[in-house]
PDB file of N, CA and C in Angstrom:
ATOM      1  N   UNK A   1      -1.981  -7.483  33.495  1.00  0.00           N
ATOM      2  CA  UNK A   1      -1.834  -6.171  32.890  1.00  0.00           C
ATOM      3  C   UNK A   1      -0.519  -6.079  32.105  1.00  0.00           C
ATOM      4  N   UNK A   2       0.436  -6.701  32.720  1.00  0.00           N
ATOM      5  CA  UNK A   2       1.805  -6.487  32.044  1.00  0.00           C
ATOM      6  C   UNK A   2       1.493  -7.621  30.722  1.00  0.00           C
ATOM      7  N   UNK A   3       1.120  -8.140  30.661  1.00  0.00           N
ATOM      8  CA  UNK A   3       1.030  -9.054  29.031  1.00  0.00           C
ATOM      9  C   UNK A   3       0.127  -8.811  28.123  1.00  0.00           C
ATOM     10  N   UNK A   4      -0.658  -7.686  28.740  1.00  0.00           N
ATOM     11  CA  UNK A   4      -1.428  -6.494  27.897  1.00  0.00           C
ATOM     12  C   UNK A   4      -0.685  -5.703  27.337  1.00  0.00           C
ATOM     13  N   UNK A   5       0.216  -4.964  28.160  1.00  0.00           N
ATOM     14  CA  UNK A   5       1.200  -4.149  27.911  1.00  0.00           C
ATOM     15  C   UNK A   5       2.465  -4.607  27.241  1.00  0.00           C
ATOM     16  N   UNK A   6       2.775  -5.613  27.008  1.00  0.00           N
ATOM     17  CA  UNK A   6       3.965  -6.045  26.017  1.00  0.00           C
ATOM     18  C   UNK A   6       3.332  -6.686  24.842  1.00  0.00           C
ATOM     19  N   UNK A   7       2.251  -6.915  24.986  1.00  0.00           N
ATOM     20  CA  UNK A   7       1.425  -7.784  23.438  1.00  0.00           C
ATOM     21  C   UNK A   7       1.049  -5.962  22.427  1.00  0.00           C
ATOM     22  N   UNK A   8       0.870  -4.940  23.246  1.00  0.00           N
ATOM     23  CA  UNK A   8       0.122  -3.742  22.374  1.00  0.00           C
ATOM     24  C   UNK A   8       1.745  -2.872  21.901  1.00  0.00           C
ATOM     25  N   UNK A   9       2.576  -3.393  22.991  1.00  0.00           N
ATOM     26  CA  UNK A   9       3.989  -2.853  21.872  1.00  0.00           C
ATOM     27  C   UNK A   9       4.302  -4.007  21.067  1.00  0.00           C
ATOM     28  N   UNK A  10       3.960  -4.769  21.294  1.00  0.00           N
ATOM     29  CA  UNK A  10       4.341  -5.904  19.800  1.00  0.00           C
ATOM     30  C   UNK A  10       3.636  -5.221  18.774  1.00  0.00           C
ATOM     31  N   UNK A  11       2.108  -5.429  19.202  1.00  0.00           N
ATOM     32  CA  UNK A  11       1.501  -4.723  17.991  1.00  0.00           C
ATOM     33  C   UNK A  11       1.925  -3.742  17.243  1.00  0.00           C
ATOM     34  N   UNK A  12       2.009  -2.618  18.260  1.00  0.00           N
ATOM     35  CA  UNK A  12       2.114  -1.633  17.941  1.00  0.00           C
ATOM     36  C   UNK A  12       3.825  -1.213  16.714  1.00  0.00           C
ATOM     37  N   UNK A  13       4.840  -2.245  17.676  1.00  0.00           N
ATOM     38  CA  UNK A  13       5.825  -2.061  16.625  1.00  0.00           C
ATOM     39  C   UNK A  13       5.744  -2.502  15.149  1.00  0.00           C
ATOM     40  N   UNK A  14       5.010  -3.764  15.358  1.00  0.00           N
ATOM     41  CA  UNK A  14       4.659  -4.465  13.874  1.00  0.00           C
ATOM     42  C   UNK A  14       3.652  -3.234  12.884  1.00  0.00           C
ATOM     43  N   UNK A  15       2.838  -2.918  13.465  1.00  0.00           N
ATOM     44  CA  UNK A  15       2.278  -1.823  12.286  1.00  0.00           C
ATOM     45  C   UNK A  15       3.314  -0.662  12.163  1.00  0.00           C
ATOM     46  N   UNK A  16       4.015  -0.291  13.053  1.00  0.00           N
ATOM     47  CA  UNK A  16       5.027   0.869  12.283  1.00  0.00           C
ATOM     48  C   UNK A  16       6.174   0.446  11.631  1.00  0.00           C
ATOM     49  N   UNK A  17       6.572  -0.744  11.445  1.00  0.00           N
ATOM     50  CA  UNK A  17       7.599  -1.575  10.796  1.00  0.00           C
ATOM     51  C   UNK A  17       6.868  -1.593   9.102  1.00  0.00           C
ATOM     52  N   UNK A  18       6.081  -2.004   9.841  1.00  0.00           N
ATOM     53  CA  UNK A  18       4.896  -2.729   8.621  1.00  0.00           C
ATOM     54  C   UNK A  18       4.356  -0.979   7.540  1.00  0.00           C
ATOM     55  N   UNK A  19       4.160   0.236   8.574  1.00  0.00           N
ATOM     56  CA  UNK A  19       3.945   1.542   7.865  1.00  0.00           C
ATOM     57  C   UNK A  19       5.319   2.056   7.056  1.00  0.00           C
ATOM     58  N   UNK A  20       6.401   2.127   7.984  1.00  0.00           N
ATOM     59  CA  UNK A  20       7.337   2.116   7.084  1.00  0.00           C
ATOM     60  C   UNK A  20       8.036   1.718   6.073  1.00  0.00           C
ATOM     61  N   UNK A  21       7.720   0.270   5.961  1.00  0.00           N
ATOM     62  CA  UNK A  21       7.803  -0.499   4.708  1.00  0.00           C
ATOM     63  C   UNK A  21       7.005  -0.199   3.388  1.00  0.00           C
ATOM     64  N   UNK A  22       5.812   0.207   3.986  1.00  0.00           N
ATOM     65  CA  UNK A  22       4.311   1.126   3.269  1.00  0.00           C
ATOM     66  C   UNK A  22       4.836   2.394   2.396  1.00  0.00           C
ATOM     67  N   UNK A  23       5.817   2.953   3.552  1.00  0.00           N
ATOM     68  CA  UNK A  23       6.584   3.923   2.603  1.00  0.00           C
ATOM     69  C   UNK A  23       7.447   3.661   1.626  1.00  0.00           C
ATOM     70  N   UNK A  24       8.091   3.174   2.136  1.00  0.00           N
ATOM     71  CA  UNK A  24       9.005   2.915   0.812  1.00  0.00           C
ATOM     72  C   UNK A  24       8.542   1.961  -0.582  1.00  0.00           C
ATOM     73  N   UNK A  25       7.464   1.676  -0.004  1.00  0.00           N
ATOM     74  CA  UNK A  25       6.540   0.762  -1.246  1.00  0.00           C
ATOM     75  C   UNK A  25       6.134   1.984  -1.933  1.00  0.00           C
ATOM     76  N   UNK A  26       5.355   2.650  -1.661  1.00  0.00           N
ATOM     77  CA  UNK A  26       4.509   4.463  -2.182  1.00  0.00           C
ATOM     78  C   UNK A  26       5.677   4.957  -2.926  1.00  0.00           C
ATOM     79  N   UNK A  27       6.856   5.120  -1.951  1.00  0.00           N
ATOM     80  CA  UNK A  27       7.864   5.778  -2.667  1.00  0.00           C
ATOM     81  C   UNK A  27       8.840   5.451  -4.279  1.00  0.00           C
ATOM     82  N   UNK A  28       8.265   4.048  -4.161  1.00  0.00           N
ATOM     83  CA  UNK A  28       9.038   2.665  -5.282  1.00  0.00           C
ATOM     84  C   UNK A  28       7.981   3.366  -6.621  1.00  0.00           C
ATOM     85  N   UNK A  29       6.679   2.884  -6.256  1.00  0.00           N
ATOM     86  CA  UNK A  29       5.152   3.013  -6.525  1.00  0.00           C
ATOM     87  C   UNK A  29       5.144   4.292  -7.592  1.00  0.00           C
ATOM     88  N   UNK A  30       5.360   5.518  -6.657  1.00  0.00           N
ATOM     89  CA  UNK A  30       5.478   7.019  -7.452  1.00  0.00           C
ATOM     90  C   UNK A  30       6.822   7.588  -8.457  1.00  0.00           C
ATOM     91  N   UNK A  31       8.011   6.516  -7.832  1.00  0.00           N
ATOM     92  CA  UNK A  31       9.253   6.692  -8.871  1.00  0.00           C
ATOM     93  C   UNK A  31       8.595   6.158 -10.037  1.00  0.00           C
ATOM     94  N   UNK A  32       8.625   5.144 -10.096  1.00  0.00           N
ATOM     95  CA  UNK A  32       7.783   4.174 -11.394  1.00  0.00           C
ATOM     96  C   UNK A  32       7.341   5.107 -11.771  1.00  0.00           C
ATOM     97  N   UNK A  33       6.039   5.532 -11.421  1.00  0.00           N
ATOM     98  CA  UNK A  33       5.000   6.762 -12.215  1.00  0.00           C
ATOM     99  C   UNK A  33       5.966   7.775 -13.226  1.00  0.00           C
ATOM    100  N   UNK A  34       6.599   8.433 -12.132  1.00  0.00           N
ATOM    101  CA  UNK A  34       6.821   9.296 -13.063  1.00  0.00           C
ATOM    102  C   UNK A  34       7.940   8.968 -13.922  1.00  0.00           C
ATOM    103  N   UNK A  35       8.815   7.330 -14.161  1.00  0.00           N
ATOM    104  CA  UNK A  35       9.466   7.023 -14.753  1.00  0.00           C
ATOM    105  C   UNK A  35       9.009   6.333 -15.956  1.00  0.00           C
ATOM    106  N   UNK A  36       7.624   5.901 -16.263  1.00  0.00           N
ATOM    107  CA  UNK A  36       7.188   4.986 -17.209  1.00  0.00           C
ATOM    108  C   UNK A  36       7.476   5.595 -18.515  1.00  0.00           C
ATOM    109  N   UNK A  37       7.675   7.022 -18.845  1.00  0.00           N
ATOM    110  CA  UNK A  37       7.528   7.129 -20.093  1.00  0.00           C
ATOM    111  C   UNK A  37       9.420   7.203 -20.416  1.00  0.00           C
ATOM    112  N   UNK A  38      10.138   6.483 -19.672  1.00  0.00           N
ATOM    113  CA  UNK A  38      11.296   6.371 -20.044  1.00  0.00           C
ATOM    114  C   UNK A  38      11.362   4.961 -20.371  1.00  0.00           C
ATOM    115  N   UNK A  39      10.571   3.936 -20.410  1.00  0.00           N
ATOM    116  CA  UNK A  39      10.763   2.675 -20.759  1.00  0.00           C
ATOM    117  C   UNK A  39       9.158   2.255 -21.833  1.00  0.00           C
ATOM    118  N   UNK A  40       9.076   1.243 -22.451  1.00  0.00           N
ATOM    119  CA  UNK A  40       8.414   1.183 -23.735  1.00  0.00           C
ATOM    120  C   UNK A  40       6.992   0.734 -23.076  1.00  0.00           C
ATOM    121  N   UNK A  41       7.353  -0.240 -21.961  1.00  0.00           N
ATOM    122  CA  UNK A  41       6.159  -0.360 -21.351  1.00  0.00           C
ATOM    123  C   UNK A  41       6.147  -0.987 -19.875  1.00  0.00           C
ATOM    124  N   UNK A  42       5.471  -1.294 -19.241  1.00  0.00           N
ATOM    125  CA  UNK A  42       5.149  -1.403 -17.903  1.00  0.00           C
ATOM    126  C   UNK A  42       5.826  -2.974 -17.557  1.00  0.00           C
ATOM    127  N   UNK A  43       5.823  -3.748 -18.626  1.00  0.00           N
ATOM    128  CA  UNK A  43       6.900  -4.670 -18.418  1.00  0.00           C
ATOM    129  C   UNK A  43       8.204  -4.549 -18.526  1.00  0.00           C
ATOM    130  N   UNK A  44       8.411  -3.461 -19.561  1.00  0.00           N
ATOM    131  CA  UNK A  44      10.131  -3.145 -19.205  1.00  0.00           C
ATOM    132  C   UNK A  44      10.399  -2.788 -18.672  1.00  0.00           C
ATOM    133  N   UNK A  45       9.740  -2.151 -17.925  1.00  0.00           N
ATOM    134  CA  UNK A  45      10.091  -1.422 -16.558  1.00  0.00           C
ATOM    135  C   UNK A  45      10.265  -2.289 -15.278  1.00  0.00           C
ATOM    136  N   UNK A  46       9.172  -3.179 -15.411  1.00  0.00           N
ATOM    137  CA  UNK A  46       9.322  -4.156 -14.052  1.00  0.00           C
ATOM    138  C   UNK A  46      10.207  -5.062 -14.412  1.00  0.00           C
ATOM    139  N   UNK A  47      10.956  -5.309 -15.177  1.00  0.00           N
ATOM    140  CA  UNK A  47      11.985  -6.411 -15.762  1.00  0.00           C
ATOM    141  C   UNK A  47      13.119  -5.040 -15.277  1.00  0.00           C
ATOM    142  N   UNK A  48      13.516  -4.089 -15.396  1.00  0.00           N
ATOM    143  CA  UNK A  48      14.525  -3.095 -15.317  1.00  0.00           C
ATOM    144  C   UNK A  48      14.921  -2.783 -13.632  1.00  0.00           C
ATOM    145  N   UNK A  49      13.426  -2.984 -13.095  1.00  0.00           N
ATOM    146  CA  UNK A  49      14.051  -2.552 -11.537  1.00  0.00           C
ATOM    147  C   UNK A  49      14.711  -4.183 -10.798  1.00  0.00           C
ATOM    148  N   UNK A  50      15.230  -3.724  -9.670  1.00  0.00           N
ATOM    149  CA  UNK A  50      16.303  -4.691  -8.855  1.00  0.00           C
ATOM    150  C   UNK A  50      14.896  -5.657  -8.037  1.00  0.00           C
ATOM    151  N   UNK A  51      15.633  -6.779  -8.242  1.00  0.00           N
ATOM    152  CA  UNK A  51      14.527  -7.755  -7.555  1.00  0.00           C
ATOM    153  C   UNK A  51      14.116  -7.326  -6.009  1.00  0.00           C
ATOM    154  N   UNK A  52      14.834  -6.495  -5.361  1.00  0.00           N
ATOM    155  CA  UNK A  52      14.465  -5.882  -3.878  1.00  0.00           C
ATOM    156  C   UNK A  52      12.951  -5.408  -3.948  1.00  0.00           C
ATOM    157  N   UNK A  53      13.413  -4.093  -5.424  1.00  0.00           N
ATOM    158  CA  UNK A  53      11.934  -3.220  -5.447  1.00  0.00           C
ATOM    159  C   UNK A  53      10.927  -3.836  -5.927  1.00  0.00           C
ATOM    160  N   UNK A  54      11.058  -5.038  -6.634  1.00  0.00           N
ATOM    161  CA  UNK A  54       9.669  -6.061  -7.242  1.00  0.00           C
ATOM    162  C   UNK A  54       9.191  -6.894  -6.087  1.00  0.00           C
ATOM    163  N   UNK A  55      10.164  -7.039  -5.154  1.00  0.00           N
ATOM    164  CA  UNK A  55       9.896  -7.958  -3.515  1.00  0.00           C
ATOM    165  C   UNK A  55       8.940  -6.759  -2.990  1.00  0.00           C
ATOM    166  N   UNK A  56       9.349  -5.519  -2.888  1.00  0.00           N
ATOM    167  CA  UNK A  56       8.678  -4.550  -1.852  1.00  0.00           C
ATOM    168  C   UNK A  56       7.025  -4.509  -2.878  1.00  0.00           C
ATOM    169  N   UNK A  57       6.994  -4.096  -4.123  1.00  0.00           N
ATOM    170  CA  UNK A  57       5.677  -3.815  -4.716  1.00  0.00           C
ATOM    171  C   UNK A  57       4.409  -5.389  -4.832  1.00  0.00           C
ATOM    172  N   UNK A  58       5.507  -6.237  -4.492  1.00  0.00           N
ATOM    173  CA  UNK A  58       4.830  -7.898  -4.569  1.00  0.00           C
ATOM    174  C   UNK A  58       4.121  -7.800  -2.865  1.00  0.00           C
ATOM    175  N   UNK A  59       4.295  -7.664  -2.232  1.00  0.00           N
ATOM    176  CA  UNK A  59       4.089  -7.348  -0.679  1.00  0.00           C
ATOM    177  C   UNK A  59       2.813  -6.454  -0.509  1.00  0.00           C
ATOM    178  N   UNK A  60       2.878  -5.356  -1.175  1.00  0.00           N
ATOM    179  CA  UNK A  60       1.955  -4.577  -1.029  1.00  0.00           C
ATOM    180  C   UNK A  60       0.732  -4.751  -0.603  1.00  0.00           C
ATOM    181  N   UNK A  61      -0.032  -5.641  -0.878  1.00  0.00           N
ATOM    182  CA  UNK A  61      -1.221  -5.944  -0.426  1.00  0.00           C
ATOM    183  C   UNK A  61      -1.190  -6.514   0.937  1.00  0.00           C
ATOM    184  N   UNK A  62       0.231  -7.543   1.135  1.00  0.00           N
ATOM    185  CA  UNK A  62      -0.045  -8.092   2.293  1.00  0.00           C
ATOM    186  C   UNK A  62       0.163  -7.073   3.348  1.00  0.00           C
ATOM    187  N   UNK A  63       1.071  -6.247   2.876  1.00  0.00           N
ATOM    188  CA  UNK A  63       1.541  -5.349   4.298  1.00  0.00           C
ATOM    189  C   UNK A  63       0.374  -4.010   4.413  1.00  0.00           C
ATOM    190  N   UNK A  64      -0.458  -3.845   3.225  1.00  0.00           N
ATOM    191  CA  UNK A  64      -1.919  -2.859   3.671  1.00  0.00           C
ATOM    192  C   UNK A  64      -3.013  -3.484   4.200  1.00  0.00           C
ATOM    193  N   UNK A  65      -3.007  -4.966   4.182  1.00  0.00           N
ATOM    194  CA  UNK A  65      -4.307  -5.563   4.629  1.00  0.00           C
ATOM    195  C   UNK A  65      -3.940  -5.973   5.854  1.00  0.00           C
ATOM    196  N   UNK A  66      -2.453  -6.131   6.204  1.00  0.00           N
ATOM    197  CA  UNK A  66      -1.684  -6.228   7.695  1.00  0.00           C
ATOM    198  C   UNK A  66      -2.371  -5.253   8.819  1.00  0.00           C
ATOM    199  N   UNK A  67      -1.563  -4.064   8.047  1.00  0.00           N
ATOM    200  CA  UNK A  67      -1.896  -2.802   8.779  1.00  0.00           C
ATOM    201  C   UNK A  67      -3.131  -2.755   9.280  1.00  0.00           C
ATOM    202  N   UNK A  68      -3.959  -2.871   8.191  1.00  0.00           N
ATOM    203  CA  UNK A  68      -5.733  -2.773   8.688  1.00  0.00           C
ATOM    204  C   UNK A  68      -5.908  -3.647   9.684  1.00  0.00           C
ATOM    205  N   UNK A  69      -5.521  -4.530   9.661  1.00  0.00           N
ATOM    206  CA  UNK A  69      -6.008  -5.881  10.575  1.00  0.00           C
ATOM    207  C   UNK A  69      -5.450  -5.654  11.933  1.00  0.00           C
ATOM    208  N   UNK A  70      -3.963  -5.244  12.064  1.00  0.00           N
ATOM    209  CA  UNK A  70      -3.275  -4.485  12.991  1.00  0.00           C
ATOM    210  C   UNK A  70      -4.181  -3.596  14.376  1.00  0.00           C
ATOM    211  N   UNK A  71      -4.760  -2.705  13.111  1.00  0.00           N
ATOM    212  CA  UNK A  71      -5.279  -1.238  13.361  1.00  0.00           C
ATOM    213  C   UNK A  71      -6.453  -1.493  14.832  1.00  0.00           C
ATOM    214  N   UNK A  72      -7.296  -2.786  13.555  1.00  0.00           N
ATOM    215  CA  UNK A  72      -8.244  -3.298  13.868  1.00  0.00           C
ATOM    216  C   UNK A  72      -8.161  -4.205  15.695  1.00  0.00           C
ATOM    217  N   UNK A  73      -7.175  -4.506  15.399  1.00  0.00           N
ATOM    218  CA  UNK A  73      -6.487  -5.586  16.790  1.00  0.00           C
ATOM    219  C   UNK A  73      -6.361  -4.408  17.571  1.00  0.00           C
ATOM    220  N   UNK A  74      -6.006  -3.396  17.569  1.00  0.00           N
ATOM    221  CA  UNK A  74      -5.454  -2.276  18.834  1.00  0.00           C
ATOM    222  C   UNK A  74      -6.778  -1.527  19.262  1.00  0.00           C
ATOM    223  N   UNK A  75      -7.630  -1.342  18.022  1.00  0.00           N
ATOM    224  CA  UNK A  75      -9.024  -0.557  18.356  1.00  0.00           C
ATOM    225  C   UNK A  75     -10.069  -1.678  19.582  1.00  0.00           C
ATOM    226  N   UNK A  76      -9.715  -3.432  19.217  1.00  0.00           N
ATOM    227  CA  UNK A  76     -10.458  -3.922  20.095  1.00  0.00           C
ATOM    228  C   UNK A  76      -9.830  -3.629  21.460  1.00  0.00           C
ATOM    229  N   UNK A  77      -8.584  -3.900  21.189  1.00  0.00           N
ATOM    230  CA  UNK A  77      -7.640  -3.790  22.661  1.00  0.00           C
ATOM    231  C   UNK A  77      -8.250  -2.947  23.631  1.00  0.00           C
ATOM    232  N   UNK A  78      -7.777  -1.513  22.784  1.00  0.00           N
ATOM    233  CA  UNK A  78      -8.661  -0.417  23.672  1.00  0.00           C
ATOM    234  C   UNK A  78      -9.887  -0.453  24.671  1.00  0.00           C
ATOM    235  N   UNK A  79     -10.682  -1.345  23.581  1.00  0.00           N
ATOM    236  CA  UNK A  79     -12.230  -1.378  24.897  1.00  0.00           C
ATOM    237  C   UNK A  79     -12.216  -2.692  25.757  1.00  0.00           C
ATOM    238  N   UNK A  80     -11.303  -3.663  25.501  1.00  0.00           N
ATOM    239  CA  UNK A  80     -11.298  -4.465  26.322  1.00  0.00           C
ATOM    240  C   UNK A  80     -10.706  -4.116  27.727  1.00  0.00           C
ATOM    241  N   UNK A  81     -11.184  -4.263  29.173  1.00  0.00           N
ATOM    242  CA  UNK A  81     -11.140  -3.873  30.596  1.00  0.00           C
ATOM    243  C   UNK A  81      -9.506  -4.535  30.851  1.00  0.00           C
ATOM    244  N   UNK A  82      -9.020  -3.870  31.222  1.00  0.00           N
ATOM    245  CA  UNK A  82      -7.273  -4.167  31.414  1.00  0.00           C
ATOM    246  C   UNK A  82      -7.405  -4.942  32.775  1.00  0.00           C
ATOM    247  N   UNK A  83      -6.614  -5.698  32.672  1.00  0.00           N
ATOM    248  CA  UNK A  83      -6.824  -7.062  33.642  1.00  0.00           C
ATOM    249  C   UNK A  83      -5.911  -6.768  35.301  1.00  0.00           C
TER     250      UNK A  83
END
C-alpha cells in the first residue's frame, strides 16, 4: 500500500509541475497573440523572444500529451484494489 501511495504523489506532483509549466506556456502563447501586430511577422517575433520562451512553446506538445497520459495513469490507479 505504501508504494501505491508514494508512486500516486509522484504522479500526482509531475502533472502539477507539468500543469504549471502549461501555464506559463498559455501565458507566453496569449502575450504573442496580442503582440503580433507589433512585429512584421510571426517569424520576427519568434526570432525577438528569449530562447527560455521558444524552449517553453517548443515543449508544448510534450508537456499536454504528458498531462493526458498522467491523467490517464491516476484514473487507472483509482480502480485498481490497493494492495
Amino acid at each position: 500500500m505504501r508504494s501505491h501511495d508514494s508512486r500516486t504523489a509522484q504522479i500526482l506532483k509531475e502533472r502539477d509541475d507539468l500543469q504549471n509549466e502549461l501555464y506559463i506556456i498559455q501565458a507566453i502563447a496569449l502575450r504573442n497573440k496580442a503582440q503580433i501586430d507589433s512585429f512584421v511577422d510571426e517569424k520576427a517575433q519568434w526570432e525577438a523572444q528569449s530562447q527560455q520562451d521558444r524552449d517553453f512553446l517548443l515543449r508544448r506538445p510534450f508537456v499536454e500529451s504528458r498531462i493526458d497520459f498522467l491523467e490517464e495513469l491516476l484514473l487507472s490507479r483509482e480502480k485498481e484494489p490497493e494492495e
